[in-house]
N, C-alpha and C. Protein backbone atom coordinates (compact mmCIF):
# COMPACT_ATOMS: atom_id res chain seq x y z
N UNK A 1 -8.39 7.33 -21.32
CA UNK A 1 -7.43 7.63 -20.28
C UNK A 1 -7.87 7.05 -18.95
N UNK A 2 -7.05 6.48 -18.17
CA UNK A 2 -7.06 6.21 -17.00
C UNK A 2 -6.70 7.00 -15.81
N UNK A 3 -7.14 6.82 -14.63
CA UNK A 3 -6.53 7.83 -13.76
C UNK A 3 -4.77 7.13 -12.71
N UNK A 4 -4.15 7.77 -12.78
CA UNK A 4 -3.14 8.08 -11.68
C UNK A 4 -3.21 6.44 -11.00
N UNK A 5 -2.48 5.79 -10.51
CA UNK A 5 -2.77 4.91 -9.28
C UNK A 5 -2.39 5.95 -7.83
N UNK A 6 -1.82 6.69 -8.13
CA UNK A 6 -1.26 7.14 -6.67
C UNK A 6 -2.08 8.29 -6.49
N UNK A 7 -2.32 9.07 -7.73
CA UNK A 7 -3.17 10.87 -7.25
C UNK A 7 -4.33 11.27 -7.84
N UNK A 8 -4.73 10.05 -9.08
CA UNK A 8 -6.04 9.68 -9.86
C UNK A 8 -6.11 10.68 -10.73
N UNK A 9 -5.01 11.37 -10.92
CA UNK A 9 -4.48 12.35 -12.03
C UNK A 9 -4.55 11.84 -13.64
N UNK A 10 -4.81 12.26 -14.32
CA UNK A 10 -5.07 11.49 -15.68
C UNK A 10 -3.36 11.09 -16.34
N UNK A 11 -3.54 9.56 -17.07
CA UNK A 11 -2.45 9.46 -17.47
C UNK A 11 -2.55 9.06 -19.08
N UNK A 12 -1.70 9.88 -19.43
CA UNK A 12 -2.01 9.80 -21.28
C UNK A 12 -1.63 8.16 -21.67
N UNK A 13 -2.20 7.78 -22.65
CA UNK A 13 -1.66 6.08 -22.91
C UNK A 13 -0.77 6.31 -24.48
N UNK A 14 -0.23 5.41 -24.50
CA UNK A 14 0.69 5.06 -25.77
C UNK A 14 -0.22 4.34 -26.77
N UNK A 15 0.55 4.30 -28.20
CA UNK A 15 -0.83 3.34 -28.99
C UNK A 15 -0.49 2.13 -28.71
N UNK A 16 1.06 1.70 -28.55
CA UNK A 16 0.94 0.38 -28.34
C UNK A 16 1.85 0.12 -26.85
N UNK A 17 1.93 -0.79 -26.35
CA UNK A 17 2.11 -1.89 -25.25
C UNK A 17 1.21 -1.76 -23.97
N UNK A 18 1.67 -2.13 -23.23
CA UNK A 18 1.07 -2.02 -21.67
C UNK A 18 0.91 -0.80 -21.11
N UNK A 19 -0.62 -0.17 -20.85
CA UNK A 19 -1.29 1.14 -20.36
C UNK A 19 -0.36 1.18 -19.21
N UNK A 20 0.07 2.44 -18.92
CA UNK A 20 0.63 2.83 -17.63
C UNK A 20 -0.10 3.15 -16.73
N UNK A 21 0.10 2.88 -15.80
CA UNK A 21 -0.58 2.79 -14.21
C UNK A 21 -0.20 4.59 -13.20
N UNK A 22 0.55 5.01 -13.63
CA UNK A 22 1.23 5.91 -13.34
C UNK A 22 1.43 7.33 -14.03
N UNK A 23 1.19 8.45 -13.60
CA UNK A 23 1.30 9.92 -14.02
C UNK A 23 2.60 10.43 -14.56
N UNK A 24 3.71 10.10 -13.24
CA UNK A 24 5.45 10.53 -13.19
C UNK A 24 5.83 9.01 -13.12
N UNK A 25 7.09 9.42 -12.96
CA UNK A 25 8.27 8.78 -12.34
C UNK A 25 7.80 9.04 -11.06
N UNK A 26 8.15 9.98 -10.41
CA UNK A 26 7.49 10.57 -8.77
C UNK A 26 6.32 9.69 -8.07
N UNK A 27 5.17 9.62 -8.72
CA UNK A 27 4.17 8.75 -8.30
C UNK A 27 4.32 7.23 -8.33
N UNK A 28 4.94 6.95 -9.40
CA UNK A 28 5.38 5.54 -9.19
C UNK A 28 6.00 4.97 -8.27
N UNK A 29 7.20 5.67 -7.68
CA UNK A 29 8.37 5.12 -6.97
C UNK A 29 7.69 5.71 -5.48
N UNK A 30 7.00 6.69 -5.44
CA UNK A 30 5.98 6.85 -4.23
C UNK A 30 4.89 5.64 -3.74
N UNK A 31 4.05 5.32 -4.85
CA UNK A 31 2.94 4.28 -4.80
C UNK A 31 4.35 3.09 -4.37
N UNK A 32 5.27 2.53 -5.06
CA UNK A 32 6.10 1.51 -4.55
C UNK A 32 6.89 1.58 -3.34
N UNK A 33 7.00 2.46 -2.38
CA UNK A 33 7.40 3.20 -1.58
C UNK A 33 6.61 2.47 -0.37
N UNK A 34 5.60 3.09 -0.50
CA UNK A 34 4.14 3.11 0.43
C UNK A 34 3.72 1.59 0.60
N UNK A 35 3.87 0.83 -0.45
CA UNK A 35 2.82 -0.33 -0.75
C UNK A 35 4.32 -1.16 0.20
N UNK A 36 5.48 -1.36 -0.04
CA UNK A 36 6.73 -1.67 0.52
C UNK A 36 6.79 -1.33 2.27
N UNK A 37 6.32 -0.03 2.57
CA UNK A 37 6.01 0.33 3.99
C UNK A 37 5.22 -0.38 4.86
N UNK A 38 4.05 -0.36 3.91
CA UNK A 38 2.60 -1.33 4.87
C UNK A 38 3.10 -2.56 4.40
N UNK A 39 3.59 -3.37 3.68
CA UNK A 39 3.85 -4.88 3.72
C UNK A 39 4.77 -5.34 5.20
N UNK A 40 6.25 -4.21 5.57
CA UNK A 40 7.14 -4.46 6.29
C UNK A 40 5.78 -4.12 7.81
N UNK A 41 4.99 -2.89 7.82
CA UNK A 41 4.68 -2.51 9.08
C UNK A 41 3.74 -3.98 9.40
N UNK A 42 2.70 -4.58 8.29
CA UNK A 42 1.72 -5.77 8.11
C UNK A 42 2.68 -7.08 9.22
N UNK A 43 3.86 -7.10 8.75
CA UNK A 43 4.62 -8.10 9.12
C UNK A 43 4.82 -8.04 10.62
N UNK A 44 5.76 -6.68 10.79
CA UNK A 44 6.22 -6.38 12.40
C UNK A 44 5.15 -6.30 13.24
N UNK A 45 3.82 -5.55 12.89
CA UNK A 45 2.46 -5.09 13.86
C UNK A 45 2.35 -7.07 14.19
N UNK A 46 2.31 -8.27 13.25
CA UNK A 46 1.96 -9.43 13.50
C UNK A 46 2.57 -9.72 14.50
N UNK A 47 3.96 -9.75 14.23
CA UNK A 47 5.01 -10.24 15.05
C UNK A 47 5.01 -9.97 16.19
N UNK A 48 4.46 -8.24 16.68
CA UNK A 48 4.08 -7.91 17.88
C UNK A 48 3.49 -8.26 18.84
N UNK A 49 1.88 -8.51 17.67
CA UNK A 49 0.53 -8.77 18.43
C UNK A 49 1.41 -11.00 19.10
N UNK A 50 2.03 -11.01 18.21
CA UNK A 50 2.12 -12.86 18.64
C UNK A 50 3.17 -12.78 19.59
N UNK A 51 3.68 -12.02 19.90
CA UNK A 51 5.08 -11.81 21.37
C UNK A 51 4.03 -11.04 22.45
N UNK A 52 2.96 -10.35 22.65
CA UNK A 52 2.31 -9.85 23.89
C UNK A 52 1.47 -10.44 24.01
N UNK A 53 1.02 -10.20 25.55
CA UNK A 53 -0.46 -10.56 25.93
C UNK A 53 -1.53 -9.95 25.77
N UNK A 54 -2.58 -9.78 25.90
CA UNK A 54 -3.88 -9.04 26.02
C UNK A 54 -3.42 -8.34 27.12
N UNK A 55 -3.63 -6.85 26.96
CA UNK A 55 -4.30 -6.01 25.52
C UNK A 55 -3.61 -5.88 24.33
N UNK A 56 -2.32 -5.93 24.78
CA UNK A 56 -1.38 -5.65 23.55
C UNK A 56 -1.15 -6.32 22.02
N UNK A 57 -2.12 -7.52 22.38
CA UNK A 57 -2.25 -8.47 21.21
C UNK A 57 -3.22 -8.08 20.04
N UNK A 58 -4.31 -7.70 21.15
CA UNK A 58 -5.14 -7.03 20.34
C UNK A 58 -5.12 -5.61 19.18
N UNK A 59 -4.19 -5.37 20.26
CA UNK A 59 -4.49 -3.84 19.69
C UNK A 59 -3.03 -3.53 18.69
N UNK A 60 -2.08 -4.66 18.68
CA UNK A 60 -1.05 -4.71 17.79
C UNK A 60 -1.46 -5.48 16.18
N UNK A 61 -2.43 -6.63 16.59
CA UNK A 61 -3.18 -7.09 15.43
C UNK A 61 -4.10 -6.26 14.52
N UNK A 62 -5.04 -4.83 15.50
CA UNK A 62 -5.85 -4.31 15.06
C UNK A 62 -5.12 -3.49 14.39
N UNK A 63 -3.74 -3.01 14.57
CA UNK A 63 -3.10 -2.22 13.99
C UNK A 63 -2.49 -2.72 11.98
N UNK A 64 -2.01 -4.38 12.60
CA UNK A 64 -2.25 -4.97 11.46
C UNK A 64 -2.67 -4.88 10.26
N UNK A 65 -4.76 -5.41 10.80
CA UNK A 65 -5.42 -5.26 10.18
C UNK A 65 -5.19 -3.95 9.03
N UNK A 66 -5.84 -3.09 10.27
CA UNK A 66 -5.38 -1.31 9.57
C UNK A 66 -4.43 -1.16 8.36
N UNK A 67 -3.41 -1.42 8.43
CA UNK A 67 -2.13 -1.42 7.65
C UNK A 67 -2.14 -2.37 6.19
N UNK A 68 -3.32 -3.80 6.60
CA UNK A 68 -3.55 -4.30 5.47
C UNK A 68 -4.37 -3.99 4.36
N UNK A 69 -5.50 -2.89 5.78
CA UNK A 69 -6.71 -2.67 4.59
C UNK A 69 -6.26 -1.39 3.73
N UNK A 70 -5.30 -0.37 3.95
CA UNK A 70 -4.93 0.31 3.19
C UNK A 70 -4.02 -0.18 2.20
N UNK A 71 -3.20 -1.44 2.30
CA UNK A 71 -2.86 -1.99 1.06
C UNK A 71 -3.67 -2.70 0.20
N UNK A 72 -4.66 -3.50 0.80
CA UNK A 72 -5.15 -3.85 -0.12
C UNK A 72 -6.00 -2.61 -1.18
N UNK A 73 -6.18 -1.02 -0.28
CA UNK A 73 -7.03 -0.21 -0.97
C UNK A 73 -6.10 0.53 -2.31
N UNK A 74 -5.16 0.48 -2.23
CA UNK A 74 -3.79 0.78 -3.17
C UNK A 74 -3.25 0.10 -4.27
N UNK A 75 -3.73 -1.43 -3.92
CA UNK A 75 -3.52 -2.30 -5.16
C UNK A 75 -4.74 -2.48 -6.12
């Protein structure tokens, strides 16, 4: 058994095809939810930091960052 992608909850497997990644329905469309959120916020925080000046560049990029490293921690 594997755990959950979204709550690391155990998820029973089938004997045959592709192991599921997922507990519910609920967690799935949550984890796709979330991962869909930080891609759009990844985009706009960019778009921000490249329309202001310092400080605002900075601290719209750092926001970025932020937003990427929790997607990448989700995939």
């Amino acid at each position: 058994m594997a755990g959950c992608t979204w709550c690391g909850g155990d998820v029973t497997r089938s004997s045959t095809g592709r192991p599921r990644r997922f507990c519910s329905d609920e967690h799935r469309k949550a984890w796709h939810q979330r991962v869909k959120t930080l891609r759009r916020q990844v985009d706009h925080y960019k778009d921000l930091g490249a329309a202001n000046a310092e400080p605002y560049r900075s601290y719209w990029l750092s926001c970025a960052a932020d937003a990427q490293a929790e997607l990448t921690n989700l995939s």
